[in-house]
Protein backbone atom coordinates (compact mmCIF):
# COMPACT_ATOMS: atom_id res chain seq x y z
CA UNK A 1 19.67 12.92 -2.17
CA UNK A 2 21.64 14.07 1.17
CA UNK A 3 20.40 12.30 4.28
CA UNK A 4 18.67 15.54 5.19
CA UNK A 5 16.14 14.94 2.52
CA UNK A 6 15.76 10.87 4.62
CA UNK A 7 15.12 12.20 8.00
CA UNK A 8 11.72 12.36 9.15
CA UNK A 9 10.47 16.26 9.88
CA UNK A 10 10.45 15.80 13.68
CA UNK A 11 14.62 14.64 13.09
CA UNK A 12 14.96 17.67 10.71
CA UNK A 13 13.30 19.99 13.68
CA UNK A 14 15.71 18.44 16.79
CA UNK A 15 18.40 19.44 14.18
CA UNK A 16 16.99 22.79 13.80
CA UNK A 17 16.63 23.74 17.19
CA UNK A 18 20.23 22.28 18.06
CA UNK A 19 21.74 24.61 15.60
CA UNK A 20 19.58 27.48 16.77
CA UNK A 21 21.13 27.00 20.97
CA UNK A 22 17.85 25.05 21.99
CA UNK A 23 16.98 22.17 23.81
CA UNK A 24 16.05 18.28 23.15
CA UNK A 25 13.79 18.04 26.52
CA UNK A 26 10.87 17.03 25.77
CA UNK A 27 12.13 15.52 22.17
CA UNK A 28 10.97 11.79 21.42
CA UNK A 29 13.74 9.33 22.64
CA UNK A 30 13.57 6.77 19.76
CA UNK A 31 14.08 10.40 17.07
CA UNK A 32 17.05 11.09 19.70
CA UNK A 33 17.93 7.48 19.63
CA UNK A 34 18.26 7.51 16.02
CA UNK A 35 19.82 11.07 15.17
CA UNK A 36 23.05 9.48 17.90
CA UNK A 37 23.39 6.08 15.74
CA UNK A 38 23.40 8.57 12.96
CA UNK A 39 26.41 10.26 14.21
CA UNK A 40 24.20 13.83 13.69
CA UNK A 41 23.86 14.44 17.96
CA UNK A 42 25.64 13.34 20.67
CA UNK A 43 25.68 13.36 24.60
CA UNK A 44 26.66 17.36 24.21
CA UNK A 45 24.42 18.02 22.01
CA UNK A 46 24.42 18.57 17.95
CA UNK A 47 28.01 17.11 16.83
CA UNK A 48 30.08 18.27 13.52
CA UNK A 49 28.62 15.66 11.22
CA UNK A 50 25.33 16.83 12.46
CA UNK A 51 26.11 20.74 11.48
CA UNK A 52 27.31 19.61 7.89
CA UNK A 53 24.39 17.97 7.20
CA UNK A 54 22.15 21.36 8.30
CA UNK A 55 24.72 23.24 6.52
CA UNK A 56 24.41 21.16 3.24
CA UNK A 57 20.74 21.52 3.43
CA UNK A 58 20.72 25.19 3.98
CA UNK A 59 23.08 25.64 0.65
CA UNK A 60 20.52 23.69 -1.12
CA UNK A 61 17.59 25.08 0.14
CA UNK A 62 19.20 28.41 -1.10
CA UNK A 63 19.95 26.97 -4.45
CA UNK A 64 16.59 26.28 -4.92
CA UNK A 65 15.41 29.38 -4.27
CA UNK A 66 18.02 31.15 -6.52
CA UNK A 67 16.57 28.97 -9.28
CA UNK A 68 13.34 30.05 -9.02
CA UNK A 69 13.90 33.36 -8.73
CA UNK A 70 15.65 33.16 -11.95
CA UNK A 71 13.24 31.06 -13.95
């Protein structure tokens, strides 16, 4: 299980919109709070640990989708 798969949806959307250019204003502090200990964002925003884990969940998410394509 990657710790994509452990973060609660709101995490997994701050991620999203990181990766996408956006912004955290307006974002929950204690999901903020908790995606920093994590390593995933920091003060400048989303931080290289934080794009492997996206990245990792994309490929899966891909993966998946190749599967059941082919099934």
């Amino acid at each position: 299980m990657t710790l994509w798969n452990m973060l609660p949806r709101r995490e997994q959307r701050i991620l999203v919109k990181l990766v996408g250019g956006g912004s955290t204003r307006g974002d929950y502090p204690a999901e903020m709070a908790n995606l920093m200990q994590l390593g995933l964002v920091g003060q400048d925003g989303l931080t290289a640990a934080g794009l492997k884990v996206f990245i990792a969940a994309l490929k899966a998410q891909r993966e998946a989708r190749r599967i059941d394509l082919v099934a």
